[in-house]
PDB file of N, CA and C in Angstrom:
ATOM      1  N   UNK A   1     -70.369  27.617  25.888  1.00  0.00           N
ATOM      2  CA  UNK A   1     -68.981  27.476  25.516  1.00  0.00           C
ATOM      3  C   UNK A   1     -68.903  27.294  23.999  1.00  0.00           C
ATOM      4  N   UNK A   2     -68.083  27.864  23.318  1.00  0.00           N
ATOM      5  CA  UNK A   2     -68.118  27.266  21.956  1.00  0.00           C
ATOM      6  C   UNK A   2     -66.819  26.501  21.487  1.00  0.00           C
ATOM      7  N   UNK A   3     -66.433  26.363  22.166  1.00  0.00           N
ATOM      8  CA  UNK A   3     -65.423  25.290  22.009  1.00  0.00           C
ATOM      9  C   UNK A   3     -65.136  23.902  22.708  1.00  0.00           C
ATOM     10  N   UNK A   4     -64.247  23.013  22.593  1.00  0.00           N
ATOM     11  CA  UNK A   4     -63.421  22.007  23.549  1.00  0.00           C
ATOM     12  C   UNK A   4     -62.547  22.972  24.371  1.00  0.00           C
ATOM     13  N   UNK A   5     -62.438  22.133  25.710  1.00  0.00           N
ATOM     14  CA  UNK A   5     -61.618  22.648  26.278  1.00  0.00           C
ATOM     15  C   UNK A   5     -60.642  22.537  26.670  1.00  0.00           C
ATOM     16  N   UNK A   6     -59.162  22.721  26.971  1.00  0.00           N
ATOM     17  CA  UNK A   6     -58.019  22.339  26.551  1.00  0.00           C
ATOM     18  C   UNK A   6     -58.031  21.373  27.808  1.00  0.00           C
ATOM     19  N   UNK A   7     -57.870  19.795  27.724  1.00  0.00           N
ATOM     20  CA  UNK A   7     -57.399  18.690  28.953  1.00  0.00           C
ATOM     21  C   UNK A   7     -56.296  19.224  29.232  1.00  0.00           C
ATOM     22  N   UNK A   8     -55.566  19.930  29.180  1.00  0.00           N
ATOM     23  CA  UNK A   8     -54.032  19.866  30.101  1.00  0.00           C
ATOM     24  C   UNK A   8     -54.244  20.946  31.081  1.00  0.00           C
ATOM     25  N   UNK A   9     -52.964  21.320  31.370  1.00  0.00           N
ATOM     26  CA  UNK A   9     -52.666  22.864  31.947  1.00  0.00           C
ATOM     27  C   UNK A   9     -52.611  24.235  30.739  1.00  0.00           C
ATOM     28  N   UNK A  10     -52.949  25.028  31.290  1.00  0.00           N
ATOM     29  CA  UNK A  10     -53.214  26.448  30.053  1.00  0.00           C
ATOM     30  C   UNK A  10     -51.963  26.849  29.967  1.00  0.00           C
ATOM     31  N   UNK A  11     -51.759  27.214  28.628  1.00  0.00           N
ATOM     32  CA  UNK A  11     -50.303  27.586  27.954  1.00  0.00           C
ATOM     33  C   UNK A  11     -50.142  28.731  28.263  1.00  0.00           C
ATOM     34  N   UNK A  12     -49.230  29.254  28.610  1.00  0.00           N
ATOM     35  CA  UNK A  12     -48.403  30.744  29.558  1.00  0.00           C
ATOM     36  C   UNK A  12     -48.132  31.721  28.402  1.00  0.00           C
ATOM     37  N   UNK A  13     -47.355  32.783  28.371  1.00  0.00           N
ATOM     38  CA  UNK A  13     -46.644  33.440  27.537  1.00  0.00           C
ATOM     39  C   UNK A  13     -45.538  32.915  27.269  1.00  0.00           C
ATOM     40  N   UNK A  14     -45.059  32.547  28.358  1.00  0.00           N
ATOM     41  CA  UNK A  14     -43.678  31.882  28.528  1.00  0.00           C
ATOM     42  C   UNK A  14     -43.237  30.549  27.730  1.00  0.00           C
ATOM     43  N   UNK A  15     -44.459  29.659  27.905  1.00  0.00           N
ATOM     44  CA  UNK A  15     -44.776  28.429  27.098  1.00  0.00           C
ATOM     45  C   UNK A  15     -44.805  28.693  25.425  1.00  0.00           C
ATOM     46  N   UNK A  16     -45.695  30.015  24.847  1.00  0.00           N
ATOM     47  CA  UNK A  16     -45.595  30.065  23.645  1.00  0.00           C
ATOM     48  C   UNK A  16     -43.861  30.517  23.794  1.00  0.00           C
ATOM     49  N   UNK A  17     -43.359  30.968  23.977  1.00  0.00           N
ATOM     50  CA  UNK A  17     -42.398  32.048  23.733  1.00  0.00           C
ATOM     51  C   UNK A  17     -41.309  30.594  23.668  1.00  0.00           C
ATOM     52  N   UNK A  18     -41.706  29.720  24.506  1.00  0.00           N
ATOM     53  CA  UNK A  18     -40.027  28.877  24.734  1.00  0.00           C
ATOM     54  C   UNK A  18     -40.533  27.952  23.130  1.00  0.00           C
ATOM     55  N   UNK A  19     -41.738  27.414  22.831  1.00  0.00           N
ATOM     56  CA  UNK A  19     -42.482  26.671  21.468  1.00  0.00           C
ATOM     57  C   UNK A  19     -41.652  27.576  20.724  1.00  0.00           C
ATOM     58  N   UNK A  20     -42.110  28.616  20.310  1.00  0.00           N
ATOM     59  CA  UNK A  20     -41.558  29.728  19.119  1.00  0.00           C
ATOM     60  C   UNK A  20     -40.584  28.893  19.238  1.00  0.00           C
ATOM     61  N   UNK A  21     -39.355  29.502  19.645  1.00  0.00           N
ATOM     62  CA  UNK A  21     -37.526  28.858  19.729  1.00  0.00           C
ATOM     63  C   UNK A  21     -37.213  28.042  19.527  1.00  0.00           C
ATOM     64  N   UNK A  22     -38.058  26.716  20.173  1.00  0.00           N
ATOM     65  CA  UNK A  22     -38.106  25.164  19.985  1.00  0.00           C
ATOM     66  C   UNK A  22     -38.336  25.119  18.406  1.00  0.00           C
ATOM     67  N   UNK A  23     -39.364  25.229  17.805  1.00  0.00           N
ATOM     68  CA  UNK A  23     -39.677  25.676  16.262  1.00  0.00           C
ATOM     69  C   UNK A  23     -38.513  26.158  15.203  1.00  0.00           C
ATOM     70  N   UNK A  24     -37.938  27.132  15.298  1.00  0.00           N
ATOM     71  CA  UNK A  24     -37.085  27.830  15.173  1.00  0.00           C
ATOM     72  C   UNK A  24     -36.009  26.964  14.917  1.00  0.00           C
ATOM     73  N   UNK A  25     -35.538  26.171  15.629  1.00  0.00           N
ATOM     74  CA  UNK A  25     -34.455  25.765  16.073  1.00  0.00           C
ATOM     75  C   UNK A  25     -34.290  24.464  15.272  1.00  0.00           C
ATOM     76  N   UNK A  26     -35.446  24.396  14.864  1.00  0.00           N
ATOM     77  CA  UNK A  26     -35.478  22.969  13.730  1.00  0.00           C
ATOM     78  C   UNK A  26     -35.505  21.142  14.833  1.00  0.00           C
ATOM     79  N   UNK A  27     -35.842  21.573  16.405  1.00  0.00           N
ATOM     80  CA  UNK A  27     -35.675  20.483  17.066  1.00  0.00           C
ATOM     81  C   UNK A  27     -37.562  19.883  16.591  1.00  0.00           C
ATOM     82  N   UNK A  28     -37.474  18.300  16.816  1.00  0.00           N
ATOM     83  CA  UNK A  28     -38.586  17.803  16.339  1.00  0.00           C
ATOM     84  C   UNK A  28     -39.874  17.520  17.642  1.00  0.00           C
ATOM     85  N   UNK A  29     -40.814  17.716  16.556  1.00  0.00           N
ATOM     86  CA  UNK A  29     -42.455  18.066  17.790  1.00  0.00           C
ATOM     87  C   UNK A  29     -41.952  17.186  18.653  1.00  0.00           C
ATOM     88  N   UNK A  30     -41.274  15.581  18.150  1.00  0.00           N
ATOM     89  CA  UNK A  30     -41.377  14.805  19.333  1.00  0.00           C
ATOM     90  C   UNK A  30     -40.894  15.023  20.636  1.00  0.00           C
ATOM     91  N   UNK A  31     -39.495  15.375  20.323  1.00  0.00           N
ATOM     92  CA  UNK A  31     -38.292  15.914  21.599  1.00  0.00           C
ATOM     93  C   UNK A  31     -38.926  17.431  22.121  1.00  0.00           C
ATOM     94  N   UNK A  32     -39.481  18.151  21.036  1.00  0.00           N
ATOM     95  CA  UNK A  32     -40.270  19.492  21.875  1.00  0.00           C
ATOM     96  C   UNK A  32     -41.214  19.123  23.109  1.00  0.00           C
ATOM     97  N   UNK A  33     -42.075  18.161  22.507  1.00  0.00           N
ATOM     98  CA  UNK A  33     -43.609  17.411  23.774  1.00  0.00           C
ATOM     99  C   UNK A  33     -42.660  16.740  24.650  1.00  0.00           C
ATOM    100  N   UNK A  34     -41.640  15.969  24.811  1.00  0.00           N
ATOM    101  CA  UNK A  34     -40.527  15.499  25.491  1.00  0.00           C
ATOM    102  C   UNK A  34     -40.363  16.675  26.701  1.00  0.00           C
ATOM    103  N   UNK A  35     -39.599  17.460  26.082  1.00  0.00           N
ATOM    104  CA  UNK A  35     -39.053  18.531  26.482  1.00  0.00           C
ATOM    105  C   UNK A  35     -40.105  19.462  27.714  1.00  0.00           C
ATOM    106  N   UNK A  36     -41.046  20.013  27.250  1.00  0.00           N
ATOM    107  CA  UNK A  36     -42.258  20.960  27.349  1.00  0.00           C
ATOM    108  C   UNK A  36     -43.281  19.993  28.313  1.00  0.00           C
ATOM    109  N   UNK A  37     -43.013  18.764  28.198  1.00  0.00           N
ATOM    110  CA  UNK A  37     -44.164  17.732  29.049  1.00  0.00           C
ATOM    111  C   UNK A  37     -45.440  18.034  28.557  1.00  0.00           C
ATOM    112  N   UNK A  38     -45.063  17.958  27.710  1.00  0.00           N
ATOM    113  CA  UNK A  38     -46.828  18.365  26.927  1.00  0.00           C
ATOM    114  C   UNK A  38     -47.359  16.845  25.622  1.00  0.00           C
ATOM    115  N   UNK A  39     -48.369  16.711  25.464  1.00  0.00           N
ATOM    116  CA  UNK A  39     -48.778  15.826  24.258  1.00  0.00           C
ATOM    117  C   UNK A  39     -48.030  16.308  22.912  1.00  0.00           C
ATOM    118  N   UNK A  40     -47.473  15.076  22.379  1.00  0.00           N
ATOM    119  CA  UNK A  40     -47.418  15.822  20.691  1.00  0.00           C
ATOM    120  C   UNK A  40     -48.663  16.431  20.092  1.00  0.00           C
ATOM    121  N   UNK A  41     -49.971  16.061  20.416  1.00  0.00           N
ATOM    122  CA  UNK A  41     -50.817  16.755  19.974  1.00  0.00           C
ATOM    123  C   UNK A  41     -51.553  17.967  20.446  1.00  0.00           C
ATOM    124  N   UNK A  42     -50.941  18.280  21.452  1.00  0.00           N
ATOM    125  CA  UNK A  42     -51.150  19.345  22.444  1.00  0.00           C
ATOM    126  C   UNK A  42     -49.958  20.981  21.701  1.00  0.00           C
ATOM    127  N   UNK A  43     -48.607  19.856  20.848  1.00  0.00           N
ATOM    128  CA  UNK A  43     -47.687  20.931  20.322  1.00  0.00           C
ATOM    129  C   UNK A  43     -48.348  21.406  19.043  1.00  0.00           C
ATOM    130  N   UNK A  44     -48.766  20.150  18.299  1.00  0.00           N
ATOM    131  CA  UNK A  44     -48.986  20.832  17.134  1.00  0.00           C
ATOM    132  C   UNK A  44     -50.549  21.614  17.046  1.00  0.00           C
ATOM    133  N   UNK A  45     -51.086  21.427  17.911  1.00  0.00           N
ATOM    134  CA  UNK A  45     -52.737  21.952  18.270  1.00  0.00           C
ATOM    135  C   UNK A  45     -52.209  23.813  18.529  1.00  0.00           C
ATOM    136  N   UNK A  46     -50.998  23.790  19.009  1.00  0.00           N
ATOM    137  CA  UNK A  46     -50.491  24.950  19.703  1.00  0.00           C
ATOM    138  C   UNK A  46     -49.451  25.698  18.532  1.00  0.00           C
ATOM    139  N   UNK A  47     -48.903  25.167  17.706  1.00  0.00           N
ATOM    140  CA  UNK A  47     -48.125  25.692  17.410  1.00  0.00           C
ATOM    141  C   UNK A  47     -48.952  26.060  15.803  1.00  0.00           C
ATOM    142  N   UNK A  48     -50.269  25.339  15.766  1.00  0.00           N
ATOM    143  CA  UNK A  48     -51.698  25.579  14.602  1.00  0.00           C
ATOM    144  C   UNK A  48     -51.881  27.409  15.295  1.00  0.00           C
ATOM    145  N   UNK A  49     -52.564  27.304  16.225  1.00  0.00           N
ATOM    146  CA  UNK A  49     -52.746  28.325  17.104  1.00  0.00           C
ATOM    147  C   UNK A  49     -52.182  29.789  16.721  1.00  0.00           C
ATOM    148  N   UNK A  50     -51.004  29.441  17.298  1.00  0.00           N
ATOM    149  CA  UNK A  50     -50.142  30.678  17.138  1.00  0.00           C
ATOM    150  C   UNK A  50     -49.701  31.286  15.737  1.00  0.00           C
ATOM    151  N   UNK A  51     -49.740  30.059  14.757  1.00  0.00           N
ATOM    152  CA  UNK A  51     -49.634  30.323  13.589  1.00  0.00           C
ATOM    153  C   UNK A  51     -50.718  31.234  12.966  1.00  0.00           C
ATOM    154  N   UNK A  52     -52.185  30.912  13.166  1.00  0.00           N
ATOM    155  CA  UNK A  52     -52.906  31.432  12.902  1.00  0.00           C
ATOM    156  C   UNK A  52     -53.319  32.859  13.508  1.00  0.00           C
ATOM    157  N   UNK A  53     -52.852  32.911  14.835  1.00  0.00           N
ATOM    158  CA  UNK A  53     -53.172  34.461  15.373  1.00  0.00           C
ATOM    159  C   UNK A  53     -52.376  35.132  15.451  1.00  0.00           C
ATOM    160  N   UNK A  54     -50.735  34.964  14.484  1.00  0.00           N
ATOM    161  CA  UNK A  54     -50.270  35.915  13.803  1.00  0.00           C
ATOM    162  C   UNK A  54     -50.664  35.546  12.833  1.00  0.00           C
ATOM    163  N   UNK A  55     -51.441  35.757  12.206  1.00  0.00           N
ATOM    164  CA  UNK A  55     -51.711  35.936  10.219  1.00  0.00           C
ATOM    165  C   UNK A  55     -52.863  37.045  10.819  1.00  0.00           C
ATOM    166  N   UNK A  56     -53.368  37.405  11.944  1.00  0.00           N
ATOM    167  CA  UNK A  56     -54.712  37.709  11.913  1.00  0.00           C
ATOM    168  C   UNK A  56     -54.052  39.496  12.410  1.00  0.00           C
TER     169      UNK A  56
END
């Protein structure tokens, strides 16, 4: 394996897609992980992510 592996449930398309909007929308990581039932550090681990595999 070359990584950690994610403790939660695996993030969907659907999951990035509703993050994007949440982002967007200027609402805060806290009320997003609220929202999404996810860790705040699970959002910003995710929203690192996506950032980076669009630049690529």
């Amino acid at each position: 394996m070359s990584g950690p592996r994610p403790a939660g449930r695996p993030w969907t398309l659907t999951d990035d897609d509703q993050l994007r909007k949440l982002l967007v929308s200027g609402m805060a990581v806290t009320l997003i992980a609220l929202k999404m039932k996810r860790s705040i550090g699970a959002i910003y681990s995710r929203k690192s992510f996506l950032k980076t595999a669009r630049e690529k």
